[in-house]
Protein backbone atom coordinates (compact mmCIF):
# COMPACT_ATOMS: atom_id res chain seq x y z
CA UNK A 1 0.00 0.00 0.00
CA UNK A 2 1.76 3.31 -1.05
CA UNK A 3 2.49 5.92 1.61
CA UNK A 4 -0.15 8.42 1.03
CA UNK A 5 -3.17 6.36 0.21
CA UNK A 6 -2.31 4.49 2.88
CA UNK A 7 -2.59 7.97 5.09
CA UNK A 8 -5.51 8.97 3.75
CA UNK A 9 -7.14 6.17 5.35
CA UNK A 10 -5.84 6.53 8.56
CA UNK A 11 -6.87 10.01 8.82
CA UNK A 12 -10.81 8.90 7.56
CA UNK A 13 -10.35 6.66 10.47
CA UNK A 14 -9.45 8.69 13.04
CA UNK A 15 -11.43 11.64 12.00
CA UNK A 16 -14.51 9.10 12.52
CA UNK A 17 -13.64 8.14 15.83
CA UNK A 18 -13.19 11.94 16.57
CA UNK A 19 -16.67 12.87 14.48
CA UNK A 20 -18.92 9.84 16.79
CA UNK A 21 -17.73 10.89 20.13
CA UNK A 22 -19.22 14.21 18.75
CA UNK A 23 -22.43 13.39 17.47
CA UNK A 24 -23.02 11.48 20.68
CA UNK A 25 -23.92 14.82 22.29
CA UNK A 26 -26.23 16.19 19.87
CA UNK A 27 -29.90 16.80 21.05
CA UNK A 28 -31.86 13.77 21.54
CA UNK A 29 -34.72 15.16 19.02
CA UNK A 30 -31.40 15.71 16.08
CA UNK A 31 -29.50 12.21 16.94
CA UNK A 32 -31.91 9.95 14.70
CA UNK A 33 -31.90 12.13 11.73
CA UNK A 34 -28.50 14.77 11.16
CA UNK A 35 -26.40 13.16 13.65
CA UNK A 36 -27.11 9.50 12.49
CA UNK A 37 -26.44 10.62 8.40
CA UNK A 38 -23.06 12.33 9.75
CA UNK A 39 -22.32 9.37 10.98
CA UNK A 40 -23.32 6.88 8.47
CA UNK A 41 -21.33 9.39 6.24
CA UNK A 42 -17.89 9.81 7.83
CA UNK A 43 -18.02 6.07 8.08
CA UNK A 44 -19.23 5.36 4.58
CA UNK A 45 -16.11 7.61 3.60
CA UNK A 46 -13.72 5.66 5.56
CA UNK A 47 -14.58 2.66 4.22
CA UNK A 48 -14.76 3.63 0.76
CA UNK A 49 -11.11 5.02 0.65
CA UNK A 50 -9.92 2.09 2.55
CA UNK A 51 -11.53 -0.39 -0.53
CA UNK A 52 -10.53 1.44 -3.08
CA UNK A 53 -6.59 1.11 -1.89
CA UNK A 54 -6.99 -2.62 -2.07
CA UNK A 55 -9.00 -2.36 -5.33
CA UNK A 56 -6.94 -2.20 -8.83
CA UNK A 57 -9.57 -0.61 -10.68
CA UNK A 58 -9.78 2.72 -8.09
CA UNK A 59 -11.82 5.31 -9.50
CA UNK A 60 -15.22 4.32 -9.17
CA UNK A 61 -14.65 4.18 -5.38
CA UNK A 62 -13.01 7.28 -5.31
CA UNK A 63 -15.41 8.99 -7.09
CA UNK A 64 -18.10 7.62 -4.70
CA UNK A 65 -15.63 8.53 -1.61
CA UNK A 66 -15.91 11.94 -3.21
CA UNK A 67 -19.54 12.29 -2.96
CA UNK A 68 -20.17 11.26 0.46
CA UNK A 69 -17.10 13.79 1.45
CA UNK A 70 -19.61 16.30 -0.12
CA UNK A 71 -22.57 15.19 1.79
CA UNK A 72 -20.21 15.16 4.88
CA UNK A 73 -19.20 18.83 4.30
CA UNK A 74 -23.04 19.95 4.47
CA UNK A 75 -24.17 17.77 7.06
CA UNK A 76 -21.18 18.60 9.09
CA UNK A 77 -21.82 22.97 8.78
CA UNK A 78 -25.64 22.01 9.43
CA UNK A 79 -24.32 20.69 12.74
CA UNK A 80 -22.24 23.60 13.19
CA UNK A 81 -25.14 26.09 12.00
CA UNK A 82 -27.83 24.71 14.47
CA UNK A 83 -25.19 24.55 17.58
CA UNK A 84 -24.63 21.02 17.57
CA UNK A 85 -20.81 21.73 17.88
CA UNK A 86 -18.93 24.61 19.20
CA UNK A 87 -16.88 26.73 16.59
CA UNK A 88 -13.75 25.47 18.18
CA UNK A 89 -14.77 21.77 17.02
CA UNK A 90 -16.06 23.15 13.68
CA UNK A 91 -12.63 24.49 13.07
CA UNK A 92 -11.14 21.35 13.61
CA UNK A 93 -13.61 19.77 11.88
CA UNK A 94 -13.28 21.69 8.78
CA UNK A 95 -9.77 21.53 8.46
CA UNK A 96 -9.90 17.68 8.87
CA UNK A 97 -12.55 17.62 5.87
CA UNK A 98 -10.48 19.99 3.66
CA UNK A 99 -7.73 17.62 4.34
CA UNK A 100 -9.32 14.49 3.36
CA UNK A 101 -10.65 16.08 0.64
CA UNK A 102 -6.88 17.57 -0.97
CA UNK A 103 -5.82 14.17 -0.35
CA UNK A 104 -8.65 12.55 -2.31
CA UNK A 105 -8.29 15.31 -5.11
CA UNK A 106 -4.55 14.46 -5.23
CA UNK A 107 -5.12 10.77 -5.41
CA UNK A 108 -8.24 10.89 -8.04
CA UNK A 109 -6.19 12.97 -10.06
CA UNK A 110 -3.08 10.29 -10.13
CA UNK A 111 -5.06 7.34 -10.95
CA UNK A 112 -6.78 9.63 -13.59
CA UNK A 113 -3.57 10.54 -15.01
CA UNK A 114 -2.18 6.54 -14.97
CA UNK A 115 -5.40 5.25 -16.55
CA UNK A 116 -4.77 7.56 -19.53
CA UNK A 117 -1.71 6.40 -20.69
């Protein structure tokens, strides 16, 4: 498994753990609906990356990695927006998400650029 694909699942990984010790503490009336498709996402995303670095054909996964990152962007600021999390944990949040997302970018574009040629 090469070094950064490798990474990139480790950091899904322990962004989720980070994300469901969150969403544990969102109001009871919000845990069955935003804080349960947060949570279905971040994992979704995790395992997604972590099957497409043991896959040889890759992009399909990514690709689908890349839309649930986008549903987990929105789902995450609606948290954020209706005071689920403090601004200190959306910060973190955020960059975490950016993060994943540069380092799915990066890798879509590579296996992009070696099924071309």
């Amino acid at each position: 498994m090469p070094n950064h694909e490798m990474l990139i699942v480790k950091k899904a990984f322990d962004f989720s753990k980070w994300l469901l010790h969150h969403t544990g503490k969102f109001p009871k009336s919000f845990r069955f609906s935003i804080a349960v498709r947060l949570e279905n996402s971040v994992l979704e995303f995790t395992e997604l990356v972590a099957v497409a670095n043991m896959r040889s054909s890759k992009l399909q996964g990514l690709h689908e990695a890349d839309e649930v990152l986008t549903r987990l962007r929105l789902l995450f600021r609606m948290s954020f927006e209706m005071k689920f999390i403090n601004l200190a944990s959306y910060e973190f949040g955020s960059q975490q998400i950016a993060e994943l997302g540069k380092m799915l970018g990066g890798w879509i574009k590579k296996v992009e650029q070696s099924v071309e040629k």
